[in-house]
N, C-alpha and C. Protein backbone atom coordinates (compact mmCIF):
# COMPACT_ATOMS: atom_id res chain seq x y z
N UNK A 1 31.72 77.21 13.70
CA UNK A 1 30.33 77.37 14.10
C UNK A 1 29.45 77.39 12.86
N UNK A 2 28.66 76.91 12.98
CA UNK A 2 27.00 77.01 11.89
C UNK A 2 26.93 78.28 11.56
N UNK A 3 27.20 78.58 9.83
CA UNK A 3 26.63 79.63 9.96
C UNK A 3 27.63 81.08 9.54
N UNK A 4 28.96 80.54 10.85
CA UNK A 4 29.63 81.48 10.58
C UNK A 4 30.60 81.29 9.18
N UNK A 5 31.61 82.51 9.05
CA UNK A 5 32.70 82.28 8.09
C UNK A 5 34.11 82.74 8.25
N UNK A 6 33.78 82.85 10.11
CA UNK A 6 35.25 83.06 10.22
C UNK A 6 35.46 81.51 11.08
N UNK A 7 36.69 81.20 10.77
CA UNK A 7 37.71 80.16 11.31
C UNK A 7 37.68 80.13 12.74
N UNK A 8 37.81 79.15 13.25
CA UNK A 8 37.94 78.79 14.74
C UNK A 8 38.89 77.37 14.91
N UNK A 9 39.90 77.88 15.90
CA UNK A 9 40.98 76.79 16.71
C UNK A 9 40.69 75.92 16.87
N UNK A 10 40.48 74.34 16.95
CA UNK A 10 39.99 73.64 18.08
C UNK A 10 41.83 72.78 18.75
N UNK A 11 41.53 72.31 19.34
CA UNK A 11 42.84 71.83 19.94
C UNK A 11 42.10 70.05 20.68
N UNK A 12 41.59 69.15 19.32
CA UNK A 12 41.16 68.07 19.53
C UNK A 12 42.52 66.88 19.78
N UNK A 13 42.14 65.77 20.64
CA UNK A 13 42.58 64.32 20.23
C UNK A 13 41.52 63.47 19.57
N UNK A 14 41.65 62.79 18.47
CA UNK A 14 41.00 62.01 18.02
C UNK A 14 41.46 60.16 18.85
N UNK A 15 40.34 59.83 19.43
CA UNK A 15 40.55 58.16 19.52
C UNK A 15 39.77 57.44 18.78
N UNK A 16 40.67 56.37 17.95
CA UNK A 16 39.79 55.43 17.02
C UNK A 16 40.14 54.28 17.49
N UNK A 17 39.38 53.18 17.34
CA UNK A 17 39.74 51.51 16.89
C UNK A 17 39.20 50.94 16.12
N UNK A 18 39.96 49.94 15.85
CA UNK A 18 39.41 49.09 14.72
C UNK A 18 39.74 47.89 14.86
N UNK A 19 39.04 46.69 14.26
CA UNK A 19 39.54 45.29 14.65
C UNK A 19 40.18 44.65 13.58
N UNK A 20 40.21 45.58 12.38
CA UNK A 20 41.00 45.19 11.06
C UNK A 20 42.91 45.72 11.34
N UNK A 21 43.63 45.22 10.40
CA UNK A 21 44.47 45.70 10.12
C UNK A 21 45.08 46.43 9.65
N UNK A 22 45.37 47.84 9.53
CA UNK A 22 45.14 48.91 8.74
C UNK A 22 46.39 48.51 7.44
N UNK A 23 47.85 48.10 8.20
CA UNK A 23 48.52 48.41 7.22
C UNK A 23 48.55 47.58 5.97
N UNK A 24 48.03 46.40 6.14
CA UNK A 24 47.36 45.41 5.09
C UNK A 24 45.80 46.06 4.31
N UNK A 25 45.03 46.90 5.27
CA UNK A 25 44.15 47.44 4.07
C UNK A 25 44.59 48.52 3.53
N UNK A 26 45.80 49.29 3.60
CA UNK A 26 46.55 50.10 2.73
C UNK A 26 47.10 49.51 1.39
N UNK A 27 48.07 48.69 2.23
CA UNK A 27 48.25 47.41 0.92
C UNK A 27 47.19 47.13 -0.05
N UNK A 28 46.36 47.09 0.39
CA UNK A 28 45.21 46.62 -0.62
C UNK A 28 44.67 47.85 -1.08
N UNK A 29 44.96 49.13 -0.61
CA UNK A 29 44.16 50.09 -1.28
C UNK A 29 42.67 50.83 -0.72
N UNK A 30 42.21 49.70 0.67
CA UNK A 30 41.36 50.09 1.49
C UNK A 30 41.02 50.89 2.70
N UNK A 31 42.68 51.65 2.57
CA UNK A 31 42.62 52.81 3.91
C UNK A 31 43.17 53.25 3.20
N UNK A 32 43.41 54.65 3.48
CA UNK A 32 43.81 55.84 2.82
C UNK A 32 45.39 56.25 3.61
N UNK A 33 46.43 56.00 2.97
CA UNK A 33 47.79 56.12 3.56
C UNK A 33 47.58 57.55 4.34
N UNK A 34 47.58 58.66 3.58
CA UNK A 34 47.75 59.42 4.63
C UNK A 34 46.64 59.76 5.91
N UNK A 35 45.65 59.20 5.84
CA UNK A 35 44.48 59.26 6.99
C UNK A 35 45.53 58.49 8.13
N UNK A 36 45.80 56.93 7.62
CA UNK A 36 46.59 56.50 8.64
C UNK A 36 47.90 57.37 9.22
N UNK A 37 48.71 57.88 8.56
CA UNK A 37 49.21 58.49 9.56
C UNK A 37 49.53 59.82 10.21
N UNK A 38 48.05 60.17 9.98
CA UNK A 38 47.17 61.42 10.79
C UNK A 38 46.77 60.97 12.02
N UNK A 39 45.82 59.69 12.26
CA UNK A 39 45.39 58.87 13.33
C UNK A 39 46.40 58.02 13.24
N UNK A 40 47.82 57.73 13.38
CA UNK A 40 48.10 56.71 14.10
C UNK A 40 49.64 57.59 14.79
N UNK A 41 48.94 58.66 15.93
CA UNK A 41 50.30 58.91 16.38
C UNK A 41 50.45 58.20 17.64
N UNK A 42 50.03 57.61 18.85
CA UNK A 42 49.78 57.08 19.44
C UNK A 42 48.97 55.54 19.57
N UNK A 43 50.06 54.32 18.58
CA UNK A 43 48.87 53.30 18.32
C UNK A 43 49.08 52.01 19.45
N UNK A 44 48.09 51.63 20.01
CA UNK A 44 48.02 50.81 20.88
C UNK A 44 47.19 49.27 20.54
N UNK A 45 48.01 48.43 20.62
CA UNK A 45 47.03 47.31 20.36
C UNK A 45 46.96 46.19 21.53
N UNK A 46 46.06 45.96 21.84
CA UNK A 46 45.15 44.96 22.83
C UNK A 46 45.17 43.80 22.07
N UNK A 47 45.91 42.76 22.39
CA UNK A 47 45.33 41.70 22.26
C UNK A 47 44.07 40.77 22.87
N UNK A 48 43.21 39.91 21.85
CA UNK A 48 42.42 39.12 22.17
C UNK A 48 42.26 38.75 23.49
N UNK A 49 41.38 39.02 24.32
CA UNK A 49 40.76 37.80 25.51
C UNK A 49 41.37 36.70 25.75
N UNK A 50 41.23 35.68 25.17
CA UNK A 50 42.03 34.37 24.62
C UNK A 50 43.29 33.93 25.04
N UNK A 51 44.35 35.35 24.88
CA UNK A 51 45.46 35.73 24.94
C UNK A 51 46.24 35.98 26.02
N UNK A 52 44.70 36.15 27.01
CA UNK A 52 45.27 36.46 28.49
C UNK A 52 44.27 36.29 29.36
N UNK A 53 44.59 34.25 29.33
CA UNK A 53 43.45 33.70 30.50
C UNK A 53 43.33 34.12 31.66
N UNK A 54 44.84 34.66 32.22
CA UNK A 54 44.45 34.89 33.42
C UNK A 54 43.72 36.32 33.74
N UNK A 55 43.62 37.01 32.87
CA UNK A 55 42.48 38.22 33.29
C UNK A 55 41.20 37.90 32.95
N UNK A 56 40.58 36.73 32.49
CA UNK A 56 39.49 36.08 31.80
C UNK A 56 38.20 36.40 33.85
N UNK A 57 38.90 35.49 34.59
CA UNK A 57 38.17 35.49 36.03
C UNK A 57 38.26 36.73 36.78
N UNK A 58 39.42 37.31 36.88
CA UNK A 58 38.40 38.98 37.32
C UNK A 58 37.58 39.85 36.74
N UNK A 59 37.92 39.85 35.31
CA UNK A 59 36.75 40.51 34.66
C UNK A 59 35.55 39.90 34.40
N UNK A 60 35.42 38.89 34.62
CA UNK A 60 34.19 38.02 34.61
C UNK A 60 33.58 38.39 36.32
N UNK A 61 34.35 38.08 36.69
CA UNK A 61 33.80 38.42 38.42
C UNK A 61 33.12 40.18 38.41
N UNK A 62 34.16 41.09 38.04
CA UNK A 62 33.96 42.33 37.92
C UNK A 62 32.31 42.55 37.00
N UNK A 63 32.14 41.85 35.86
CA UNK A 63 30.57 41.92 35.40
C UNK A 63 29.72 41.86 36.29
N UNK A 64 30.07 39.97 36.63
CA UNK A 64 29.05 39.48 37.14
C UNK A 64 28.34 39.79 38.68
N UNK A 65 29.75 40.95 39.05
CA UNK A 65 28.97 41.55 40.74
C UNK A 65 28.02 42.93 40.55
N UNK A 66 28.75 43.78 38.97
CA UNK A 66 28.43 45.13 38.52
C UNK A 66 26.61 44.67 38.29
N UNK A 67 26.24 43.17 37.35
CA UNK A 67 24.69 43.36 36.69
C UNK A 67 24.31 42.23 37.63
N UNK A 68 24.50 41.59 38.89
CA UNK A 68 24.32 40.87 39.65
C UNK A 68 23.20 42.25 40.84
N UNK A 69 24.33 43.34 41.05
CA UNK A 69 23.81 44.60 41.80
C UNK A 69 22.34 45.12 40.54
N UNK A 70 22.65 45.23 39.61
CA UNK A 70 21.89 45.90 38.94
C UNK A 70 20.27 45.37 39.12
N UNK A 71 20.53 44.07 38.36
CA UNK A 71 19.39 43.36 38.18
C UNK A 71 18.91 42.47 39.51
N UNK A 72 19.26 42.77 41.03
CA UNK A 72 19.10 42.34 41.86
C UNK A 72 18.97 40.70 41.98
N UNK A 73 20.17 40.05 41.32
CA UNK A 73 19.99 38.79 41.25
C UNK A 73 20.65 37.79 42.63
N UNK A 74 20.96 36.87 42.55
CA UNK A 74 21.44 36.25 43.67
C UNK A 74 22.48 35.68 43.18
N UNK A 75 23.04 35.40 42.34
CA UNK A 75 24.67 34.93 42.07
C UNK A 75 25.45 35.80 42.43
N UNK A 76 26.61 35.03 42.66
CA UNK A 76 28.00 36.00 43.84
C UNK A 76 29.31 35.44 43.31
N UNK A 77 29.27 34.16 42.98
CA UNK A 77 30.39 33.32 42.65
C UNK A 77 30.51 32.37 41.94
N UNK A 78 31.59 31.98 41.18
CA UNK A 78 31.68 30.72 40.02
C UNK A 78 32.59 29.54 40.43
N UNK A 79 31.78 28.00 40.71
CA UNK A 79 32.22 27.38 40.87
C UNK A 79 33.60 26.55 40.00
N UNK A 80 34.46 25.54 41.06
CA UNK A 80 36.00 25.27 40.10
C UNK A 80 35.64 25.21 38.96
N UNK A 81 34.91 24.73 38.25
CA UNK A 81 34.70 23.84 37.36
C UNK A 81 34.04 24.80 36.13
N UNK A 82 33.42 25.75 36.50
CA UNK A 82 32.69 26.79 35.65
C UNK A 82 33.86 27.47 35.47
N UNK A 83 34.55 28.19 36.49
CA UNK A 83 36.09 28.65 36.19
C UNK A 83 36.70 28.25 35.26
N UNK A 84 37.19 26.89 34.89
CA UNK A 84 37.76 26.51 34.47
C UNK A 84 37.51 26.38 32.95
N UNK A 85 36.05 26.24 32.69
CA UNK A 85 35.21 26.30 31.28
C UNK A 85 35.60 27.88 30.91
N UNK A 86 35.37 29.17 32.13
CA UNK A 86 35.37 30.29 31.38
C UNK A 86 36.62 30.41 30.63
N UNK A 87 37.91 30.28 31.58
CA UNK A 87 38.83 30.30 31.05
C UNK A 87 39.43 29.44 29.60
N UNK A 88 38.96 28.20 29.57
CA UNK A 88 39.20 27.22 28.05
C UNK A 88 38.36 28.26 27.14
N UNK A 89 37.62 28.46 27.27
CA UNK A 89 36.94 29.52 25.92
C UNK A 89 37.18 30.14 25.88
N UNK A 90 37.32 30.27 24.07
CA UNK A 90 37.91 31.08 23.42
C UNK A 90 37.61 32.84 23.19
N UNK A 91 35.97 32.93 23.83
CA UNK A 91 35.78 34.31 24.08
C UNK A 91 35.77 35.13 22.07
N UNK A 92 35.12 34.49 21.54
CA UNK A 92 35.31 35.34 19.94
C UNK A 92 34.71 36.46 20.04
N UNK A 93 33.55 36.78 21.09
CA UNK A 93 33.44 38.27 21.20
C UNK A 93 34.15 39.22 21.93
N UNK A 94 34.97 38.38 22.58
CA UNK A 94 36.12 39.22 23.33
C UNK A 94 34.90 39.81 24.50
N UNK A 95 35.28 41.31 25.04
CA UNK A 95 34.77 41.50 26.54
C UNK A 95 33.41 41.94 25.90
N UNK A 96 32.92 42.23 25.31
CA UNK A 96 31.74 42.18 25.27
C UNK A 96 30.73 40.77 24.94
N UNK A 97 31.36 39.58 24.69
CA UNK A 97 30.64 38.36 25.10
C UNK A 97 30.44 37.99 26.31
N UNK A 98 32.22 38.82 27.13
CA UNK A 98 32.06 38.36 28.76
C UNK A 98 31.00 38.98 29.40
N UNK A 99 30.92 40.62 28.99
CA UNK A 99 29.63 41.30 29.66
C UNK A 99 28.16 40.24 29.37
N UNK A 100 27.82 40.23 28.13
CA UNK A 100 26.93 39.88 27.80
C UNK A 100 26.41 38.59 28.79
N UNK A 101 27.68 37.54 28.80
CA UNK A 101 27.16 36.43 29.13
C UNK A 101 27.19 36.52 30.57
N UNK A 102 27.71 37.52 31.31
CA UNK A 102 27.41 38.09 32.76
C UNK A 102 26.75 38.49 33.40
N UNK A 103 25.91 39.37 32.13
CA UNK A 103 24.26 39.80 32.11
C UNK A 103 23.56 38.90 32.61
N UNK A 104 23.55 37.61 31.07
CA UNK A 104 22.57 37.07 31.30
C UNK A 104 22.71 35.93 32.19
N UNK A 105 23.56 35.51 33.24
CA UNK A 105 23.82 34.68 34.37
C UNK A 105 23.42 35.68 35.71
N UNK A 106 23.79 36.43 35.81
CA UNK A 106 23.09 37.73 36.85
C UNK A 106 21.79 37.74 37.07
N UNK A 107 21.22 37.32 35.87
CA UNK A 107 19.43 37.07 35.71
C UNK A 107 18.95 35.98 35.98
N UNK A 108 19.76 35.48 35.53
CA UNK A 108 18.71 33.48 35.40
C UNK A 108 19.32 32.77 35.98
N UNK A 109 20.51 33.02 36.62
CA UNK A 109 21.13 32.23 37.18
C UNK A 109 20.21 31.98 38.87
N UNK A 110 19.77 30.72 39.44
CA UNK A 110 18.65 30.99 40.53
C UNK A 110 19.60 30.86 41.79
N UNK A 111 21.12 30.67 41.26
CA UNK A 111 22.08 29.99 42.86
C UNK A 111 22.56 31.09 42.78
N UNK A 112 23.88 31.00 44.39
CA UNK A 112 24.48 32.10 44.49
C UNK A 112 25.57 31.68 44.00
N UNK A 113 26.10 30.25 43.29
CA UNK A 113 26.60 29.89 43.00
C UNK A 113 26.54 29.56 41.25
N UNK A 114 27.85 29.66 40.57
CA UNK A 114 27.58 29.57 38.90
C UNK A 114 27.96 28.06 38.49
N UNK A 115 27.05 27.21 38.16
CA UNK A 115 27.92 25.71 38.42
C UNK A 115 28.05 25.86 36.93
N UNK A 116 29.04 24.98 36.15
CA UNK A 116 29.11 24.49 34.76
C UNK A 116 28.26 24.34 34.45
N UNK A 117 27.24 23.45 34.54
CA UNK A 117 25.88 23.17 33.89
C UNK A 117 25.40 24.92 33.16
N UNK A 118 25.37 25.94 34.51
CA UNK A 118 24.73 26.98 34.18
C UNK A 118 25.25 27.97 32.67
N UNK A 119 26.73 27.53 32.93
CA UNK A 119 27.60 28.29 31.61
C UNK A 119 27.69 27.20 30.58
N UNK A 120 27.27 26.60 30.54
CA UNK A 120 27.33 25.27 29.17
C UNK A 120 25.67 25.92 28.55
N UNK A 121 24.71 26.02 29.17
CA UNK A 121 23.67 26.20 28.70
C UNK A 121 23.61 27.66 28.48
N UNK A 122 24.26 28.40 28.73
CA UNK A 122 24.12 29.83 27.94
C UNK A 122 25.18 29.69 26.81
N UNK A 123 26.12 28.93 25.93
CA UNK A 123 26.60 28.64 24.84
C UNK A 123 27.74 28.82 24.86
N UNK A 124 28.51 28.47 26.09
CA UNK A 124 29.60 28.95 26.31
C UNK A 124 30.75 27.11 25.24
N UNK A 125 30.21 26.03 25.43
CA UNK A 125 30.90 24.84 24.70
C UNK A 125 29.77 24.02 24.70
N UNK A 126 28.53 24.08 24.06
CA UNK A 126 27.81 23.39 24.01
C UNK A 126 28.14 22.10 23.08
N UNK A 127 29.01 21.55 22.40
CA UNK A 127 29.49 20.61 22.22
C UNK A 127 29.76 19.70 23.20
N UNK A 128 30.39 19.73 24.22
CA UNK A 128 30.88 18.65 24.89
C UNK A 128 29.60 18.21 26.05
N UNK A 129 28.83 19.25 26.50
CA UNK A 129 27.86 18.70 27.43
C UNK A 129 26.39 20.00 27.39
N UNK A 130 25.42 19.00 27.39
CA UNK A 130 24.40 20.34 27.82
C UNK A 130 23.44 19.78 28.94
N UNK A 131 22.74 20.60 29.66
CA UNK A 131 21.98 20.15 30.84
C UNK A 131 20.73 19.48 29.93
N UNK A 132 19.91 19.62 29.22
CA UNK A 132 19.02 18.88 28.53
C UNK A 132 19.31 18.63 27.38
N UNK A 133 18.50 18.02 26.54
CA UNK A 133 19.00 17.80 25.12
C UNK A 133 17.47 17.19 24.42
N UNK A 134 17.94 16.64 22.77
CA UNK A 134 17.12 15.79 22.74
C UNK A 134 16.76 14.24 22.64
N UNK A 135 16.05 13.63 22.90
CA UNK A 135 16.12 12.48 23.12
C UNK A 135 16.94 11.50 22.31
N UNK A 136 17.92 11.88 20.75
CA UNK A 136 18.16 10.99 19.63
C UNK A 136 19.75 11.70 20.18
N UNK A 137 19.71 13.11 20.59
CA UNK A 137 21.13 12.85 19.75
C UNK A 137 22.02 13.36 21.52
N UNK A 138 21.09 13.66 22.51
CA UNK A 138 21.43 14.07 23.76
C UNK A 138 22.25 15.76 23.91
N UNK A 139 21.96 16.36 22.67
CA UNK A 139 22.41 17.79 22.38
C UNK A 139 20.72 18.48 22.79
N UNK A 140 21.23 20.00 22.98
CA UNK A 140 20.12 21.08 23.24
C UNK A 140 20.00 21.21 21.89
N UNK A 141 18.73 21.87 21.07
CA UNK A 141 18.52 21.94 19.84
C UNK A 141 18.81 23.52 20.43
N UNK A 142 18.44 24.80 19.48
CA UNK A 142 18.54 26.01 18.94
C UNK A 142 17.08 25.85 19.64
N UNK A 143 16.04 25.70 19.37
CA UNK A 143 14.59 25.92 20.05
C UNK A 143 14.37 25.63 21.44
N UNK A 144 14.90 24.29 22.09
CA UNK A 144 14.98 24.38 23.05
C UNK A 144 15.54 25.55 23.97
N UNK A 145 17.16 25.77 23.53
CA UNK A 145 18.18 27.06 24.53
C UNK A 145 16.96 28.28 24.03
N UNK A 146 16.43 28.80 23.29
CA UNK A 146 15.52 29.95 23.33
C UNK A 146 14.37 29.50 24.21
N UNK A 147 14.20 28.56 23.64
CA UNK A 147 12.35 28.29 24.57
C UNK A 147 12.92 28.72 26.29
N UNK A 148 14.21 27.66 27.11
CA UNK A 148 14.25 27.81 27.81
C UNK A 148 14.79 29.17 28.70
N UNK A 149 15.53 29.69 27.83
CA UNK A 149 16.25 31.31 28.05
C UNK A 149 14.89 32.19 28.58
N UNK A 150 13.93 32.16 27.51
CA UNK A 150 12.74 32.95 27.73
C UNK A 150 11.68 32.53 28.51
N UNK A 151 11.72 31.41 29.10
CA UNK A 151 11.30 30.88 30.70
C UNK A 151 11.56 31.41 31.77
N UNK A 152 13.24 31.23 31.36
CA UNK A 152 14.05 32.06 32.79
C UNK A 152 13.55 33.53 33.01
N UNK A 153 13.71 33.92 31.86
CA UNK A 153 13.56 35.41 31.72
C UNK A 153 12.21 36.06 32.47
N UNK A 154 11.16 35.48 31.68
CA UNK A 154 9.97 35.90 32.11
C UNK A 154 9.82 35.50 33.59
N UNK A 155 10.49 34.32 34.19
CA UNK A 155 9.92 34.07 35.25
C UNK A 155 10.59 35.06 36.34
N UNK A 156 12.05 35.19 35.56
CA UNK A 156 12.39 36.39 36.33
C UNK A 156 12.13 38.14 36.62
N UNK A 157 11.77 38.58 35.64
CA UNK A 157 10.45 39.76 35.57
C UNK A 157 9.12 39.37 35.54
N UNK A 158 8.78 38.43 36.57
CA UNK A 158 7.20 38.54 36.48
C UNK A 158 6.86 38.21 35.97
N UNK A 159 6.71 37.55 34.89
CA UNK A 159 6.43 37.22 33.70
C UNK A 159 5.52 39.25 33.06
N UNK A 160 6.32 40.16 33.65
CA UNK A 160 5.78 41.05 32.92
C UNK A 160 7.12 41.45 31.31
N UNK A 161 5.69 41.28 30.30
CA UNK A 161 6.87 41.35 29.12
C UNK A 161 7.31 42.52 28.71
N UNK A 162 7.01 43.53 29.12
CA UNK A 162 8.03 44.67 28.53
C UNK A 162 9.41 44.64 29.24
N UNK A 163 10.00 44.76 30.33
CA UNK A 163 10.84 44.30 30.80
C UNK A 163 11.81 42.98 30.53
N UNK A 164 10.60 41.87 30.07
CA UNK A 164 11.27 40.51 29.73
C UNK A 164 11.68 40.56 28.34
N UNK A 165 11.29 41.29 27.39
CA UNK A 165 11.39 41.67 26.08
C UNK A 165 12.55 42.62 25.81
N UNK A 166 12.69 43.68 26.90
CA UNK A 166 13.86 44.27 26.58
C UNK A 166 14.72 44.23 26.94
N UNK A 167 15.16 43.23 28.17
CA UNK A 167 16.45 42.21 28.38
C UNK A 167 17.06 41.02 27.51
N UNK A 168 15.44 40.92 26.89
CA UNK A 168 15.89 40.07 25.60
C UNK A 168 16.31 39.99 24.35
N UNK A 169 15.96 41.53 23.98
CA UNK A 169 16.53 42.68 22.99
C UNK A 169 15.76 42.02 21.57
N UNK A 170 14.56 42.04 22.27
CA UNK A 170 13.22 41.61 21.00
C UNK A 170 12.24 42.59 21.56
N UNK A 171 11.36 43.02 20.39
CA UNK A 171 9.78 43.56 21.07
C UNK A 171 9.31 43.03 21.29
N UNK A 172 7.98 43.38 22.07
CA UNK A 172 7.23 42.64 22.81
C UNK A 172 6.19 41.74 21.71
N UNK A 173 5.73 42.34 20.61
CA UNK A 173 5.29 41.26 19.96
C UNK A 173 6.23 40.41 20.00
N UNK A 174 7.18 40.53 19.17
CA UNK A 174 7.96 38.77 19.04
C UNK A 174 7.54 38.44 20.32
N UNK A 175 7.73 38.60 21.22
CA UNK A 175 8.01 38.17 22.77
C UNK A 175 6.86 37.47 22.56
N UNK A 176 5.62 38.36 22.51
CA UNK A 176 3.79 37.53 22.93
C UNK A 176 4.26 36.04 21.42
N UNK A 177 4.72 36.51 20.45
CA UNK A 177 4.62 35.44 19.73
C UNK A 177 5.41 33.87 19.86
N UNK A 178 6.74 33.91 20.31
CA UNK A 178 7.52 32.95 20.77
C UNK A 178 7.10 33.01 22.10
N UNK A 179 5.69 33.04 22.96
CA UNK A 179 5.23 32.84 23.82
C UNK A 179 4.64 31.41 23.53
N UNK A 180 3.91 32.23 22.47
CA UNK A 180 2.66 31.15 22.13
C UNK A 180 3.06 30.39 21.48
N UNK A 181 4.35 30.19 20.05
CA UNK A 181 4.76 29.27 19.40
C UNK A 181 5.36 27.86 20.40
N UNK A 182 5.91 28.42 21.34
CA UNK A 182 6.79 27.77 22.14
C UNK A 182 5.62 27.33 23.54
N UNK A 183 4.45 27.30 23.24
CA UNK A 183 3.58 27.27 24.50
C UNK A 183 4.15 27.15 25.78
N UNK A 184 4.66 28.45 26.14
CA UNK A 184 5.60 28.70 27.27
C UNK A 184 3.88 29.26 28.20
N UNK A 185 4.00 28.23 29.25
CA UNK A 185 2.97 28.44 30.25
C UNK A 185 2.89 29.82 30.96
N UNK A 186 2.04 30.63 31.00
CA UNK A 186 2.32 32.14 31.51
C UNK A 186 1.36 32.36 33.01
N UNK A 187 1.37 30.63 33.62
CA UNK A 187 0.48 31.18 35.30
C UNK A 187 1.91 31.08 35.97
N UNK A 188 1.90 31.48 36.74
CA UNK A 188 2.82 32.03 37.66
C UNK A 188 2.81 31.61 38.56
């Protein structure tokens, strides 16, 4: 306790993770041998997303019904073909890319249905196909996928921007400003 100077019990478990390798940053001198095996009486390792396509579509389903309820959207389900894209990707953020990109299909997505088109244009393999592009090279530029992200967005809150700003995880200035850079039309 704060303050005091007599001693007190506690009877803790510590849980850690990490996405490094510990016993190679020992090797190197970058973990502290005996810290590691203070925290490592119980060590568990998870492999990559990647690793195990076939849990790739329920936990994708499991997001996309959890912020589908949230954000009162109308998607329910992912067509063969979007299936099939989730699963080929490689997922480098692991489950928090799946949340993320579950989020933001829950929102902008306008079907009850998730077609490929819809997961190619949130950056899931934008190499092989995108729903627009530009006229020379038939790719989405970086300005376009924002210009159009923040279309969806706004049109889906109203175009009211505090809400559209903090789904977008910008303030609302930036927001009013890549309004106007991007002369994103704001009648409704």
């Amino acid at each position: 306790r704060v303050g005091s100077s007599k001693a007190d019990r506690v009877d803790v478990r510590l849980i850690a993770a990490t996405n490094k390798e510990l016993r190679t940053q020992m090797a190197a001198g970058e973990f502290r041998e005996d810290l590691f095996y203070r925290i490592s009486v119980v060590p568990i390792e998870i492999q990559p997303l990647r690793e195990h396509p076939s849990d790739i579509i329920p936990i994708a389903q499991h997001y996309l019904d959890l912020y589908t309820k949230r954000h009162k959207g109308k998607v329910r389900r992912f067509s063969k073909e979007s299936q099939q894209s989730l699963i080929s990707y490689t997922w480098p953020g692991n489950i928090r890319e799946v949340t993320n990109t579950m989020e933001r299909l829950s929102v902008l997505c306008d079907n009850e249905t998730i077609d490929l088109s819809d997961i190619l244009y949130y950056g899931q393999d934008m190499e092989s196909k995108a729903p627009v592009g530009d006229s020379h090279t038939g790719r989405m530029t970086l300005v376009d996928v924002e210009k159009e992200h923040i279309k969806r967005a706004l049109s889906h809150f109203n175009f009211q921007i505090g809400k559209t700003a903090e789904f977008l995880g910008i303030d609302r200035k930036t927001l009013r400003t890549k309004i106007k850079n991007y002369d994103i039309d704001q009648d409704r």
